[in-house]
N, C-alpha and C. Protein backbone atom coordinates (compact mmCIF):
# COMPACT_ATOMS: atom_id res chain seq x y z
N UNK A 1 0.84 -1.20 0.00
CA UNK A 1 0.00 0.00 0.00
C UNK A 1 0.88 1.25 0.00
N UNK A 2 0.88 1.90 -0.83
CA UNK A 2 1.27 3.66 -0.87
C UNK A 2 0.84 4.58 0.56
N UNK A 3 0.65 5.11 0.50
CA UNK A 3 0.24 6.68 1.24
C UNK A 3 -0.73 6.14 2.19
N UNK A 4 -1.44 6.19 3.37
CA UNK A 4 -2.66 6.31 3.63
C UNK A 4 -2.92 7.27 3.96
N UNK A 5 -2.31 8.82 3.82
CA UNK A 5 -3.30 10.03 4.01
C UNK A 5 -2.01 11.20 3.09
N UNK A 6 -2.93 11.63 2.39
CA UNK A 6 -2.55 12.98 2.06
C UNK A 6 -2.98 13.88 2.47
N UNK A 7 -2.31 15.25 2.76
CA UNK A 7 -2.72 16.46 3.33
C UNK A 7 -2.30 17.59 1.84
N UNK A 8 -3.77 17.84 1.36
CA UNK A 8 -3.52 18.83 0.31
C UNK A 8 -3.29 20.39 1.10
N UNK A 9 -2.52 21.06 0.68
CA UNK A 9 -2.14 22.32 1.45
C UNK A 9 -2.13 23.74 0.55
N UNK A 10 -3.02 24.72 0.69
CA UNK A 10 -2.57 25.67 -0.35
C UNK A 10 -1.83 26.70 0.45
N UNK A 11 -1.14 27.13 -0.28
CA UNK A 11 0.08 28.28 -0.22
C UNK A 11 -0.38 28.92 0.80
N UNK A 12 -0.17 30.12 1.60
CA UNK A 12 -0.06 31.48 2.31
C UNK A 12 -0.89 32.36 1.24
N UNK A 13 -0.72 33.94 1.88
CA UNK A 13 -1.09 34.48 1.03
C UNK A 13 -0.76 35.35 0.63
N UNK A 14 -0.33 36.07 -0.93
CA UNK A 14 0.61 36.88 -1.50
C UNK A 14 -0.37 38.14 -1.84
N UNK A 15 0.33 39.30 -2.56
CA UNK A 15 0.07 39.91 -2.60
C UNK A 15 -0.86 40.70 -4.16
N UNK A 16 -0.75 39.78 -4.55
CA UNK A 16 -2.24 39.24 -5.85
C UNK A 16 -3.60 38.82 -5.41
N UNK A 17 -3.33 37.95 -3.93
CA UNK A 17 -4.85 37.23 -3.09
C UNK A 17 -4.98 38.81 -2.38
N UNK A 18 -4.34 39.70 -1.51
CA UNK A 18 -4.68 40.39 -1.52
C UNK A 18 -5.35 41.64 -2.29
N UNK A 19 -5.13 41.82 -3.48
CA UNK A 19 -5.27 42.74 -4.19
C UNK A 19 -6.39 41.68 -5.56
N UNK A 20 -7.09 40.55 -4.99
CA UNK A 20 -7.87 39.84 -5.94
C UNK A 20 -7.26 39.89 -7.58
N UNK A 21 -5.90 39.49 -7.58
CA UNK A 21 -5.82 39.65 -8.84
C UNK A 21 -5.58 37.91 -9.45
N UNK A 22 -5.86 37.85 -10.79
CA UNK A 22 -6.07 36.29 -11.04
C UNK A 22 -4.35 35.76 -10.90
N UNK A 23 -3.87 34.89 -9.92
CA UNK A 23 -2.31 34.48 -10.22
C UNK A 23 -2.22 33.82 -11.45
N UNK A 24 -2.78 32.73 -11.44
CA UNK A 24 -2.61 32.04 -12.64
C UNK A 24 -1.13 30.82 -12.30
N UNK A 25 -0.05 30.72 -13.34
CA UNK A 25 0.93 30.37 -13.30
C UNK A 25 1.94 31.42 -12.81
N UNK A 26 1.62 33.01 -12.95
CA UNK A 26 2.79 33.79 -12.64
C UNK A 26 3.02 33.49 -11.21
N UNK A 27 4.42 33.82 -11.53
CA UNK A 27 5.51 33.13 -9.76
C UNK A 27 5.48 34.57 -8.67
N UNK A 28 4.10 34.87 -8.10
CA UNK A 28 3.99 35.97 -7.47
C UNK A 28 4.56 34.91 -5.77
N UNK A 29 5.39 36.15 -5.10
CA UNK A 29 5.55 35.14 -3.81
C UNK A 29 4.68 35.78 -2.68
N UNK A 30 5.04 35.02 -1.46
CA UNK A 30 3.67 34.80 -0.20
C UNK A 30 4.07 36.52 0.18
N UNK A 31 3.43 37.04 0.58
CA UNK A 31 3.17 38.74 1.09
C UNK A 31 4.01 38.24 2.75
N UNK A 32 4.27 39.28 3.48
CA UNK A 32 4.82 39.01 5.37
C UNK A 32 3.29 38.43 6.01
N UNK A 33 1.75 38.66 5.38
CA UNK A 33 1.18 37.88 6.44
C UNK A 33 1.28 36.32 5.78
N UNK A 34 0.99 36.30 4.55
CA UNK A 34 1.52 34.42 4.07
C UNK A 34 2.77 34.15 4.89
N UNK A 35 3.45 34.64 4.84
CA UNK A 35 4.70 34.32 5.90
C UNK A 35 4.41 33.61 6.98
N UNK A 36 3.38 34.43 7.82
CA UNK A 36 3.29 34.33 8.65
C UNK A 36 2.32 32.97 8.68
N UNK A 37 1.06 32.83 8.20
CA UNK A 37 0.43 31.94 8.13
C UNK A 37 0.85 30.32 7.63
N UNK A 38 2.09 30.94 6.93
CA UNK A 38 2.53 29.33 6.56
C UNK A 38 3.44 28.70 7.94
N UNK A 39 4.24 29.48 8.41
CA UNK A 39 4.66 29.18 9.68
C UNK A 39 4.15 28.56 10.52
N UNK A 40 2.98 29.75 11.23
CA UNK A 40 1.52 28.78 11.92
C UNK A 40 1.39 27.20 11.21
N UNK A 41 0.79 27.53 10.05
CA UNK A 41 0.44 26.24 9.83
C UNK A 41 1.25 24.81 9.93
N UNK A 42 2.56 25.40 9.60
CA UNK A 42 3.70 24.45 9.90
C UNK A 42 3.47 23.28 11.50
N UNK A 43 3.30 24.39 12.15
CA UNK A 43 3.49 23.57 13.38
C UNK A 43 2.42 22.56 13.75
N UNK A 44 1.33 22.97 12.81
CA UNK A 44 0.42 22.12 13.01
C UNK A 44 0.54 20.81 12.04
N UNK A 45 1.03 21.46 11.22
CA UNK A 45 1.41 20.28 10.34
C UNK A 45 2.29 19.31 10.55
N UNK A 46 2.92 19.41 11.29
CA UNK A 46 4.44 18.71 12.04
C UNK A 46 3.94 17.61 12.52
N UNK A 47 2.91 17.78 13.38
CA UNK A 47 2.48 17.20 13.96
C UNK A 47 1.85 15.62 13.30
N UNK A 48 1.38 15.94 12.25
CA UNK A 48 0.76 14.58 11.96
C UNK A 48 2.26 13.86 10.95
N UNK A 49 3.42 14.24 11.02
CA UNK A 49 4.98 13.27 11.33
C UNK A 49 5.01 13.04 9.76
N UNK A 50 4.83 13.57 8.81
CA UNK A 50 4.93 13.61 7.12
C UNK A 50 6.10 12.75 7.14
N UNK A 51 5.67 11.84 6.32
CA UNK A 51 6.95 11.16 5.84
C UNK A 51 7.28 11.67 4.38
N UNK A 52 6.50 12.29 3.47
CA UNK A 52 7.00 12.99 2.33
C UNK A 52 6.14 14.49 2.15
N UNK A 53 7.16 15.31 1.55
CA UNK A 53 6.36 16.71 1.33
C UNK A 53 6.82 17.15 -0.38
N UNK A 54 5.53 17.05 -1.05
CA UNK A 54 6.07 17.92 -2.81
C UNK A 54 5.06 19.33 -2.77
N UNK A 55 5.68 19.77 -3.51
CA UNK A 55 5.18 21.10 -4.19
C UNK A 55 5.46 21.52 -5.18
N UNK A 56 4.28 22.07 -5.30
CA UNK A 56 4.82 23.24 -7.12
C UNK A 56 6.06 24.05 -6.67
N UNK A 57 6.41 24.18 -8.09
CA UNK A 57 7.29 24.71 -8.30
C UNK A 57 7.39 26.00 -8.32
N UNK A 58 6.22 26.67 -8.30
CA UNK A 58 5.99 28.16 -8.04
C UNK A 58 6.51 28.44 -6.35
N UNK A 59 6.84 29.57 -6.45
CA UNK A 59 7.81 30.36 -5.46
C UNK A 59 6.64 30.30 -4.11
N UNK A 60 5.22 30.75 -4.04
CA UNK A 60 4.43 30.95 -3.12
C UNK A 60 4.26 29.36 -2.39
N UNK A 61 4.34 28.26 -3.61
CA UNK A 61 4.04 26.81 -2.66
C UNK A 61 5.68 26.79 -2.43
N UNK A 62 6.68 27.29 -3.13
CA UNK A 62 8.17 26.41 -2.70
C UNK A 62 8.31 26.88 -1.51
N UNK A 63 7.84 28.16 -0.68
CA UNK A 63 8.14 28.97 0.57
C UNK A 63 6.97 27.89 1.60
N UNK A 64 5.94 28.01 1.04
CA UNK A 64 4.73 27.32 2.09
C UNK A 64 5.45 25.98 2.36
N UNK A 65 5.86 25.04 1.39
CA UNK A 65 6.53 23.68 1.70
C UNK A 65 8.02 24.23 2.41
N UNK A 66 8.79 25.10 2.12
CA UNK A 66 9.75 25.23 3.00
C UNK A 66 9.26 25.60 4.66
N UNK A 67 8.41 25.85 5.11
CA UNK A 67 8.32 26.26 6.21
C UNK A 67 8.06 24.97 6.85
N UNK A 68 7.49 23.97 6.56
CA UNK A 68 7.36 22.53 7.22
C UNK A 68 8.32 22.03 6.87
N UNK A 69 9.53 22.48 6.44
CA UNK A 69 10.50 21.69 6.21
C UNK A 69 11.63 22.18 7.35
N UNK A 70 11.04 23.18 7.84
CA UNK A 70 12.05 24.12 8.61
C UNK A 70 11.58 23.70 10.20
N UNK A 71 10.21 22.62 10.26
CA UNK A 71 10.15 22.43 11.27
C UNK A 71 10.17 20.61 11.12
N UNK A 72 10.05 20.08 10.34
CA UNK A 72 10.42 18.77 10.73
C UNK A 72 11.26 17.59 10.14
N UNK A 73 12.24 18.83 8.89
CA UNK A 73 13.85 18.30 7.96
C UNK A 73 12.96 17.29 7.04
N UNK A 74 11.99 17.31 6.61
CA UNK A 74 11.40 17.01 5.18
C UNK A 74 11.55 17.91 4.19
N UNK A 75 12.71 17.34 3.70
CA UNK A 75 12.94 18.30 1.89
C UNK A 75 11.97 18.04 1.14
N UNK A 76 11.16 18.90 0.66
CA UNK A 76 10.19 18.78 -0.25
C UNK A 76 11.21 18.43 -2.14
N UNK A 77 9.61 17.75 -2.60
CA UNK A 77 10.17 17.50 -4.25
C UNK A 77 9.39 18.54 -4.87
N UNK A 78 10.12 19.43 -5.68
CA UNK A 78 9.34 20.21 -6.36
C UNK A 78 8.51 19.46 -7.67
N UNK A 79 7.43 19.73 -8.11
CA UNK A 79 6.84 19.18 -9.54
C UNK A 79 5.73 20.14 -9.95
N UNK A 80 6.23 20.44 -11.29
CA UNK A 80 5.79 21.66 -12.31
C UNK A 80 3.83 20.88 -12.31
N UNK A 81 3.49 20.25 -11.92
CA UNK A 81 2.48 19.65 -12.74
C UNK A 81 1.47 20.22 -11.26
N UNK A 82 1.59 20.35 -10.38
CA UNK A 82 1.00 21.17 -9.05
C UNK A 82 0.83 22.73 -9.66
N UNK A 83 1.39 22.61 -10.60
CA UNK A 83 0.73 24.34 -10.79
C UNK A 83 -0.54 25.12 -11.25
N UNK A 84 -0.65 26.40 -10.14
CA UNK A 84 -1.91 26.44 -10.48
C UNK A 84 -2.46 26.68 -11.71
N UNK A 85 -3.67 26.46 -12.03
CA UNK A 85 -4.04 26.64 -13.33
C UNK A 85 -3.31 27.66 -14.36
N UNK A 86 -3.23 27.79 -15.73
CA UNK A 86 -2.85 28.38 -16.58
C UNK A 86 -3.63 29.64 -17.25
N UNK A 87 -4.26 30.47 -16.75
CA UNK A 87 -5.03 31.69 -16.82
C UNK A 87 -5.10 32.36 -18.15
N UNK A 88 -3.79 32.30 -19.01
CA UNK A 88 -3.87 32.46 -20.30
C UNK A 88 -3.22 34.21 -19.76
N UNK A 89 -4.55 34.77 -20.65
CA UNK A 89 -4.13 36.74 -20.80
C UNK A 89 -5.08 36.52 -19.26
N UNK A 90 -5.94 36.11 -18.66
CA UNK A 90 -6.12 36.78 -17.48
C UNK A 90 -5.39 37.21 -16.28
N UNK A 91 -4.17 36.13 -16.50
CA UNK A 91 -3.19 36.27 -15.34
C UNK A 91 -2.71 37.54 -15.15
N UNK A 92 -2.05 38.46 -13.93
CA UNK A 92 -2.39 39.30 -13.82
C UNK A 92 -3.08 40.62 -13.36
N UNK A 93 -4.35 40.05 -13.90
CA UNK A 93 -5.51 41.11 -13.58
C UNK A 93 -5.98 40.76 -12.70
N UNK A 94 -7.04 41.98 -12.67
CA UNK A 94 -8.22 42.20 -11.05
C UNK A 94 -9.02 41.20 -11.70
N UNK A 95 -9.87 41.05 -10.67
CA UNK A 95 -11.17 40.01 -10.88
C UNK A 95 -12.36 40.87 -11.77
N UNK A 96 -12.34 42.38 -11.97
CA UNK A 96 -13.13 43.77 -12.37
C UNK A 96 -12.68 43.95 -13.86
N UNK A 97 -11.59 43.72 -14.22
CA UNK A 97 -11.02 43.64 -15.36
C UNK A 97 -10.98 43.12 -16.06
N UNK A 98 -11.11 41.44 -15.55
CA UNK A 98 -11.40 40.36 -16.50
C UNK A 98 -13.42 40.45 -16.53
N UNK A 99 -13.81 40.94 -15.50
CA UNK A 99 -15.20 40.60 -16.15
C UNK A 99 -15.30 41.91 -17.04
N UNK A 100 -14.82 42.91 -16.84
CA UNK A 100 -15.14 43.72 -17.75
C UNK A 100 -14.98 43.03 -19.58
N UNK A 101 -14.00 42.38 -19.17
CA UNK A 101 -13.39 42.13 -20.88
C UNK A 101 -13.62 40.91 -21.06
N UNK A 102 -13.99 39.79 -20.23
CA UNK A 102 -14.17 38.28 -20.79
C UNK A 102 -15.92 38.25 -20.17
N UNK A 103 -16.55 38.93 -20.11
CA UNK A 103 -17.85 38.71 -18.70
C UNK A 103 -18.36 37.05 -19.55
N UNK A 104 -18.77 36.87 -20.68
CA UNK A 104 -18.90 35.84 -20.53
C UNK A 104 -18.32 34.73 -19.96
N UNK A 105 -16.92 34.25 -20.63
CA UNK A 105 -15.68 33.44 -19.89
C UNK A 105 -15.35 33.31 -18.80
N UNK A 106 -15.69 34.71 -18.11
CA UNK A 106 -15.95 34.95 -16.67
C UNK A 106 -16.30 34.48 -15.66
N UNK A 107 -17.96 34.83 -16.21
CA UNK A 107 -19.15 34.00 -15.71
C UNK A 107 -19.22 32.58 -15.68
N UNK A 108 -18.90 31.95 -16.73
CA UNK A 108 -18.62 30.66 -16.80
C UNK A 108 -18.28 30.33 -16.23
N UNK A 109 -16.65 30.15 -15.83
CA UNK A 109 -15.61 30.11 -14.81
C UNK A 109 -16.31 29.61 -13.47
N UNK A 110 -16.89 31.00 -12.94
CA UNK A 110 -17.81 31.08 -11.90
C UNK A 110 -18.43 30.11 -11.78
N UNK A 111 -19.16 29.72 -12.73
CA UNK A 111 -20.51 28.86 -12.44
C UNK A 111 -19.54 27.24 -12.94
N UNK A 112 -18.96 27.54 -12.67
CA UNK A 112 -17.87 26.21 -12.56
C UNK A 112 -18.09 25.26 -14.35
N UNK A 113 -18.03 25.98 -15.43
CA UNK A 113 -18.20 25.20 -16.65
C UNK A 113 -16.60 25.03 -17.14
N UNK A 114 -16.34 24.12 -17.31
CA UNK A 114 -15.27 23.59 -17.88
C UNK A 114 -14.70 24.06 -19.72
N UNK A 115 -14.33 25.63 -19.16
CA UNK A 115 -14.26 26.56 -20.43
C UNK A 115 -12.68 26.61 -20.10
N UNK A 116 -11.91 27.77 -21.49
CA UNK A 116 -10.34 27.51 -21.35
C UNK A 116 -10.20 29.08 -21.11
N UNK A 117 -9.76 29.26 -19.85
CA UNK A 117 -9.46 30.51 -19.47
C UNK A 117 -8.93 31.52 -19.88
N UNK A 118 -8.94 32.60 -20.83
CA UNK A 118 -7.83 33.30 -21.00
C UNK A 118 -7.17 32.79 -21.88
N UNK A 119 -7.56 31.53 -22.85
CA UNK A 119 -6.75 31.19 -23.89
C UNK A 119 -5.55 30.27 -23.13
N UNK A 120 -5.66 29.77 -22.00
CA UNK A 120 -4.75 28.90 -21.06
C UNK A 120 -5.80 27.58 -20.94
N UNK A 121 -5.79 27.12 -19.63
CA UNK A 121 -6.39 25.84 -19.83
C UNK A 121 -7.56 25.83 -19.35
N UNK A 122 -7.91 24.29 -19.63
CA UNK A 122 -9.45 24.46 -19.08
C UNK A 122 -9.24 23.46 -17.55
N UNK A 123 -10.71 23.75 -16.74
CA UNK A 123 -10.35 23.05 -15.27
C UNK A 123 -10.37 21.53 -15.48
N UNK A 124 -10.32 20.94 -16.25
CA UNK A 124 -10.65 19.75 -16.35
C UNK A 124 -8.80 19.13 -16.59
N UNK A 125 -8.27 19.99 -17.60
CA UNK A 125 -7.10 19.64 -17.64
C UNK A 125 -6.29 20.05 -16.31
N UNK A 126 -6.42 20.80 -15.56
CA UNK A 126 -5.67 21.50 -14.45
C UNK A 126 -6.19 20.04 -13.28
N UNK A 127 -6.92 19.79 -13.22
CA UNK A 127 -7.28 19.07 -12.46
C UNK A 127 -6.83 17.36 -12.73
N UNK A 128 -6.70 17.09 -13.79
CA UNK A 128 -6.25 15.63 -14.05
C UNK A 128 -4.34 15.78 -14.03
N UNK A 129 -4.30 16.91 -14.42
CA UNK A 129 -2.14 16.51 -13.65
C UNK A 129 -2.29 17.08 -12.95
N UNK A 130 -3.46 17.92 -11.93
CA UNK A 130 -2.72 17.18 -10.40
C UNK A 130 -3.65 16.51 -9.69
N UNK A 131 -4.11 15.70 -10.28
CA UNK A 131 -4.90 14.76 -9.55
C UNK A 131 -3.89 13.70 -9.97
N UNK A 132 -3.40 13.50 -10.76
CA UNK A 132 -2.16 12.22 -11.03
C UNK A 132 -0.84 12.49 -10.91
N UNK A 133 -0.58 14.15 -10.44
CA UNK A 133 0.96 13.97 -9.51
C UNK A 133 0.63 13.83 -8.13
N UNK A 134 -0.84 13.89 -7.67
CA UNK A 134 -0.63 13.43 -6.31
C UNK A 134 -0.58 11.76 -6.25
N UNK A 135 -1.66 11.71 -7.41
CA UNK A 135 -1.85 9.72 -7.31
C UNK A 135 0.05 9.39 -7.27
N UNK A 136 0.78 10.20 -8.14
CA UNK A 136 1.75 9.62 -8.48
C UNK A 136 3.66 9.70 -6.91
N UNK A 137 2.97 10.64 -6.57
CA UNK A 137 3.74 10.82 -5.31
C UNK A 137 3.41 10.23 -3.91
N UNK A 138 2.23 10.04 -4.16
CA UNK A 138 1.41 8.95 -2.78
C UNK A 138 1.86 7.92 -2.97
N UNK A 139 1.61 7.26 -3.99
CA UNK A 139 2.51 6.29 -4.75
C UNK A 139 4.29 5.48 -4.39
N UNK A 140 5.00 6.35 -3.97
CA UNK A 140 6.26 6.59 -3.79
C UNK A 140 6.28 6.22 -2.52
N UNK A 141 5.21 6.55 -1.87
CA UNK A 141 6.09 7.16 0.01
C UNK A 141 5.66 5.76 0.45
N UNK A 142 6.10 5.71 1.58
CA UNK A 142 5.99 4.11 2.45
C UNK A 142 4.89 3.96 2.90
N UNK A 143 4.73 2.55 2.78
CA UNK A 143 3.46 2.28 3.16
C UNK A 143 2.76 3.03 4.49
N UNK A 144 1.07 3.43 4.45
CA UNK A 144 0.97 3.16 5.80
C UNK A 144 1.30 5.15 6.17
N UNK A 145 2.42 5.71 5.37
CA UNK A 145 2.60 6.76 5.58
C UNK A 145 1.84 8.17 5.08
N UNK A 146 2.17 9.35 5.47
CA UNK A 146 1.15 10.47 5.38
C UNK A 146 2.25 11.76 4.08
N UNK A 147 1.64 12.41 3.21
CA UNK A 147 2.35 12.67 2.32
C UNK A 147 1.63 14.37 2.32
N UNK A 148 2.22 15.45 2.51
CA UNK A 148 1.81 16.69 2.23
C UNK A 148 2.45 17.25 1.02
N UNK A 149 1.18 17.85 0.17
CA UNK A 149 1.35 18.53 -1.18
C UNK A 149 1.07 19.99 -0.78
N UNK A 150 1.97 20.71 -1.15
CA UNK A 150 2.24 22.26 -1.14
C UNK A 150 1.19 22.66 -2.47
N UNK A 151 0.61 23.41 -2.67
CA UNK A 151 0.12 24.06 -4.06
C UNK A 151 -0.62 24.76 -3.96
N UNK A 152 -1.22 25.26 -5.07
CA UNK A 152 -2.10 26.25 -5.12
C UNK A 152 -3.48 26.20 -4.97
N UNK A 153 -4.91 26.87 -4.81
CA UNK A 153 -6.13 26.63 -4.22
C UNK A 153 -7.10 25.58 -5.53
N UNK A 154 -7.24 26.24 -6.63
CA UNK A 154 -8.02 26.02 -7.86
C UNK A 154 -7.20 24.62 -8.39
N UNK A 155 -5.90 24.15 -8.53
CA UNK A 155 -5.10 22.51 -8.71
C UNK A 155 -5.32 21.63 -7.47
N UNK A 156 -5.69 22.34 -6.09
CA UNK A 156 -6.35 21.61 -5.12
C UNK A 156 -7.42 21.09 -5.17
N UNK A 157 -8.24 22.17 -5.30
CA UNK A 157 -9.31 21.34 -5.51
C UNK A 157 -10.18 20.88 -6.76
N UNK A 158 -9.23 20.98 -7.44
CA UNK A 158 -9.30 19.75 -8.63
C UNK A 158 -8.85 18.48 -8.48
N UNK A 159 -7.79 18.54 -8.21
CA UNK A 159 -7.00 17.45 -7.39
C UNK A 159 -8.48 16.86 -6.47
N UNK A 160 -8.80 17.19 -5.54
CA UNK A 160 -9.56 17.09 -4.56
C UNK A 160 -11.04 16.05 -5.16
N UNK A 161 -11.58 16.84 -5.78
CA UNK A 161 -12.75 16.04 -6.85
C UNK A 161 -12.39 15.08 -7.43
N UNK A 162 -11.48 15.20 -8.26
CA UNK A 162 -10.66 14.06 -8.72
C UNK A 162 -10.53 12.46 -7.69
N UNK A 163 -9.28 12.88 -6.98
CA UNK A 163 -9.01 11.81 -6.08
C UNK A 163 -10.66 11.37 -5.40
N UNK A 164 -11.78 12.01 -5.46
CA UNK A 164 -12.74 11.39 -4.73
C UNK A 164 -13.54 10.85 -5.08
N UNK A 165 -13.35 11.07 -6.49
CA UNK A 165 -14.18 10.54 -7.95
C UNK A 165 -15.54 11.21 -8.01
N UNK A 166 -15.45 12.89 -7.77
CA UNK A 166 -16.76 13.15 -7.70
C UNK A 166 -16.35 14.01 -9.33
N UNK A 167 -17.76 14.48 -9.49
CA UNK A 167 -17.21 15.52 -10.97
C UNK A 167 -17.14 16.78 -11.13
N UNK A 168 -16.29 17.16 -11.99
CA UNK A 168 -15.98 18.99 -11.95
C UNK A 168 -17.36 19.59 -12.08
N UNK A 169 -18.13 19.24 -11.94
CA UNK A 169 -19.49 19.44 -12.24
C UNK A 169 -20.08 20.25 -10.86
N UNK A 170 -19.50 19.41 -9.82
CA UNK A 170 -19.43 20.18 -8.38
C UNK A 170 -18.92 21.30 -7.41
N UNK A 171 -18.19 21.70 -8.57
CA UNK A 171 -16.98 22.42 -8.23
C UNK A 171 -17.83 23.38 -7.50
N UNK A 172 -18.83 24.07 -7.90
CA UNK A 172 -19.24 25.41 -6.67
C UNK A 172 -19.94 24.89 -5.82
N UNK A 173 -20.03 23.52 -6.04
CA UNK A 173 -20.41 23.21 -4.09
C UNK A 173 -19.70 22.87 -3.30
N UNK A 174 -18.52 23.17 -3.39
CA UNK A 174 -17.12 22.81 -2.74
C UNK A 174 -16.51 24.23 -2.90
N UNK A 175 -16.58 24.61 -0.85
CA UNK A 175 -15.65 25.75 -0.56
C UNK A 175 -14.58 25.61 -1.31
N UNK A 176 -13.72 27.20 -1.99
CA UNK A 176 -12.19 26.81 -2.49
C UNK A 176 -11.41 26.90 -0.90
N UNK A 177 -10.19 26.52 -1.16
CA UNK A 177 -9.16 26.27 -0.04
C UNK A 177 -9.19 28.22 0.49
N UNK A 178 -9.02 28.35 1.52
CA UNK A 178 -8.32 29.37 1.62
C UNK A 178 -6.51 29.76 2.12
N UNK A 179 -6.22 30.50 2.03
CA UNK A 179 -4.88 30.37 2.42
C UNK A 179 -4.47 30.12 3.37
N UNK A 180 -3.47 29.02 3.19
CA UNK A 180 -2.18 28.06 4.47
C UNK A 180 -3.28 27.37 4.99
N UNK A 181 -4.17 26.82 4.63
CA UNK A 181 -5.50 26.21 5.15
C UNK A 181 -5.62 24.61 4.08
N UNK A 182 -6.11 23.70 4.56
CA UNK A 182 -5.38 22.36 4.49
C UNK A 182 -6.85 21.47 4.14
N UNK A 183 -6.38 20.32 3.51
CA UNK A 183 -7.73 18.86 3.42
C UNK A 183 -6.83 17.83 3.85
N UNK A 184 -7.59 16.62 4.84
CA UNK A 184 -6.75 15.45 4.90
C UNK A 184 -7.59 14.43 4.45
N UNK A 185 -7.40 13.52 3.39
CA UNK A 185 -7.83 12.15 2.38
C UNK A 185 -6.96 11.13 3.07
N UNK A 186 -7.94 10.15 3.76
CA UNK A 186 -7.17 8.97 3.90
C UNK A 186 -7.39 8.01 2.87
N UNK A 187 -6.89 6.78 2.81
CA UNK A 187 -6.76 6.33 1.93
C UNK A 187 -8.15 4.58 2.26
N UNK A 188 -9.06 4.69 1.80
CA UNK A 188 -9.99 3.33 2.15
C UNK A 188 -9.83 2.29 0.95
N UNK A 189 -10.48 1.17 1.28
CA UNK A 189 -10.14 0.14 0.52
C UNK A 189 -10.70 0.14 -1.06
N UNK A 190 -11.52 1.26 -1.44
CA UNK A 190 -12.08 1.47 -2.50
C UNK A 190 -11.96 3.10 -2.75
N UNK A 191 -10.93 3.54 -2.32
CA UNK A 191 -10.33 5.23 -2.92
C UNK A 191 -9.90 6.10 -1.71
N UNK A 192 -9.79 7.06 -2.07
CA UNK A 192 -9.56 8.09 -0.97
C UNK A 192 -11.01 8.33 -0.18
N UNK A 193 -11.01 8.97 0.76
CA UNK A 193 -12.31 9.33 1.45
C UNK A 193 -11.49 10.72 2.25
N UNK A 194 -12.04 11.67 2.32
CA UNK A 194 -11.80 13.14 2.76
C UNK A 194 -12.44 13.23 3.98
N UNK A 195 -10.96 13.41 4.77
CA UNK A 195 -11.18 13.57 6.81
C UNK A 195 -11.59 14.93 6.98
N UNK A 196 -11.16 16.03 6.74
CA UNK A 196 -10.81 17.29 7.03
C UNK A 196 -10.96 17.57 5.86
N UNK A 197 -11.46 19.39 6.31
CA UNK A 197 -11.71 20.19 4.87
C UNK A 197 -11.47 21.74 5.01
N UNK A 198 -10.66 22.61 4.68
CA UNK A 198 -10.30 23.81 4.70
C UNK A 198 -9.91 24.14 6.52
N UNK A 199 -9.06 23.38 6.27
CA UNK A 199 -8.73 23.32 8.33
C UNK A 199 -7.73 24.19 8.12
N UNK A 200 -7.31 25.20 9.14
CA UNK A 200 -5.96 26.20 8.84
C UNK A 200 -5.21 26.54 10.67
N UNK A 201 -4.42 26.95 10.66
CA UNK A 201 -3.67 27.45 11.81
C UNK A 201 -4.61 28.80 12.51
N UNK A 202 -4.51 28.93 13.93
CA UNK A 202 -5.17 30.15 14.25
C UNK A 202 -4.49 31.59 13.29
N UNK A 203 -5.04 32.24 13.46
CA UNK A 203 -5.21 33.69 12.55
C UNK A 203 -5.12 33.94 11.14
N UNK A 204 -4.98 32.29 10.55
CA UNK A 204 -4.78 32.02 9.01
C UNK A 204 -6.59 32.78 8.14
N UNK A 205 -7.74 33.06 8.90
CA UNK A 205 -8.86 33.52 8.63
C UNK A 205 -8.68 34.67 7.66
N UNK A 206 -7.35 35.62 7.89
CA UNK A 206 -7.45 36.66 6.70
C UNK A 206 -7.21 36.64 5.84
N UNK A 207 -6.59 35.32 5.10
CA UNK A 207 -6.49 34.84 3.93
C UNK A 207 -8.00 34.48 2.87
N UNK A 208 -7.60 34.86 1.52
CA UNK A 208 -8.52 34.49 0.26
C UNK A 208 -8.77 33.46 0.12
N UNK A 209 -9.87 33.29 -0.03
CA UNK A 209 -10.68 31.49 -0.73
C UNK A 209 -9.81 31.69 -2.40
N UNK A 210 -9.34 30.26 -2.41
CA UNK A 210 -8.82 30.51 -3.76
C UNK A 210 -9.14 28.43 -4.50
C-alpha cells in the first residue's frame, strides 16, 4: 500500500490574493502575512509526522513547503504539474477587469463550466495533472505513511474532486481552499475518502478562498 493520508495544502497568502488579482501560473511570492500563516500552519502540520512533502514549483508553494520543512527536515520535491491553473491573458488582472473584458468566460468560470481561461487551460485539464501527480507521489512514500502537497487553491481542488471521484461538475459546491488552510484524504479500501476540509492554523482567517 502507498500513502494512507494525504494532506492537500494551499500556499499562504501573497500579494495578488490580496489585491484579488487572477495568479494564474505567474511566480507571485507569499506577502509578510503568508509568511506568517505558513509558519503557523507548519506547526500544526508537524504534527501529523509527514513522511513525504512535494510542491509546485511556483515560489508561493516552494516557501509554504519550505516552512514545514524548517520544522520537521522534510525536503520537499518540487513538480511543475501542481501548478496552479494556466489563466492564459487573465493572469495578472483584477477580478473587475477580466469581467469587464471576458464577462462571458468569466461568468462561466464562476458557475464552474469547464471553459479555457484566458486562452490557457481548461479546469478539467488543471485538475487531471494534479490529480495524477498526487496519485503519483502517494505512490512513492511508504506504506501506511502520510504525504503533504504544497500548491495552489483552484489545482487543489481539482485534485480534490478528482481523487474522490466526484465531478468537476461540483466544483461550486465545494468551498475553495483558503490560504495556508489544508484537506486530509485517507486512503480506504475502495479510494480516498476526505477527513478534514479547509482546516488552517489560528489567525490564518485573513487569507482568500482561492
Amino acid at each position: 500500500m502507498p500513502a494512507a493520508t494525504v494532506v492537500l495544502w494551499r500556499h499562504g497568502r501573497t500579494p495578488y490574493n490580496q489585491q484579488r488579482r487572477f495568479q494564474g501560473q505567474l511566480d507571485v511570492p507569499l506577502d509578510s502575512l503568508g509568511e506568517r500563516q505558513v509558519r503557523a500552519a507548519a506547526v500544526e502540520l508537524a504534527l501529523l509526522d509527514p513522511a513525504a512533502l512535494v510542491a509546485s514549483d511556483l515560489s508561493r508553494a516552494v516557501a509554504t513547503a519550505a516552512a514545514l520543512t524548517a520544522r520537521t527536515g522534510v525536503v520537499a520535491t518540487l513538480d511543475p504539474a501542481l501548478r496552479e491553473v494556466h489563466a492564459g491573458e487573465w493572469q495578472g488582472l483584477a477580478h473587475d477587469e477580466i469581467t469587464a473584458r471576458w464577462p462571458e468566460d468569466y461568468a462561466a468560470w464562476r458557475r464552474g463550466d469547464d471553459v479555457r481561461i484566458g486562452g490557457g487551460e481548461k479546469r478539467s485539464e488543471m485538475a487531471d495533472r494534479a490529480a495524477g501527480a498526487v496519485e503519483r507521489h502517494a505512490a512513492a512514500v511508504a506504506d501506511g505513511a502520510t504525504l503533504v502537497v504544497a500548491a495552489h487553491g483552484a489545482a487543489l481542488k481539482g485534485a480534490l474532486l478528482r481523487l474522490l471521484g466526484l465531478e468537476l461538475t461540483s466544483w461550486t459546491a465545494v468551498a475553495g481552499f483558503r490560504n495556508a488552510h489544508w484537506a486530509v484524504l485517507g486512503r480506504r479500501a475502495r479510494g480516498w475518502a476526505l477527513e478534514e476540509y479547509n482546516v488552517g492554523p489560528p489567525g490564518a482567517g485573513e487569507g482568500v478562498e482561492g
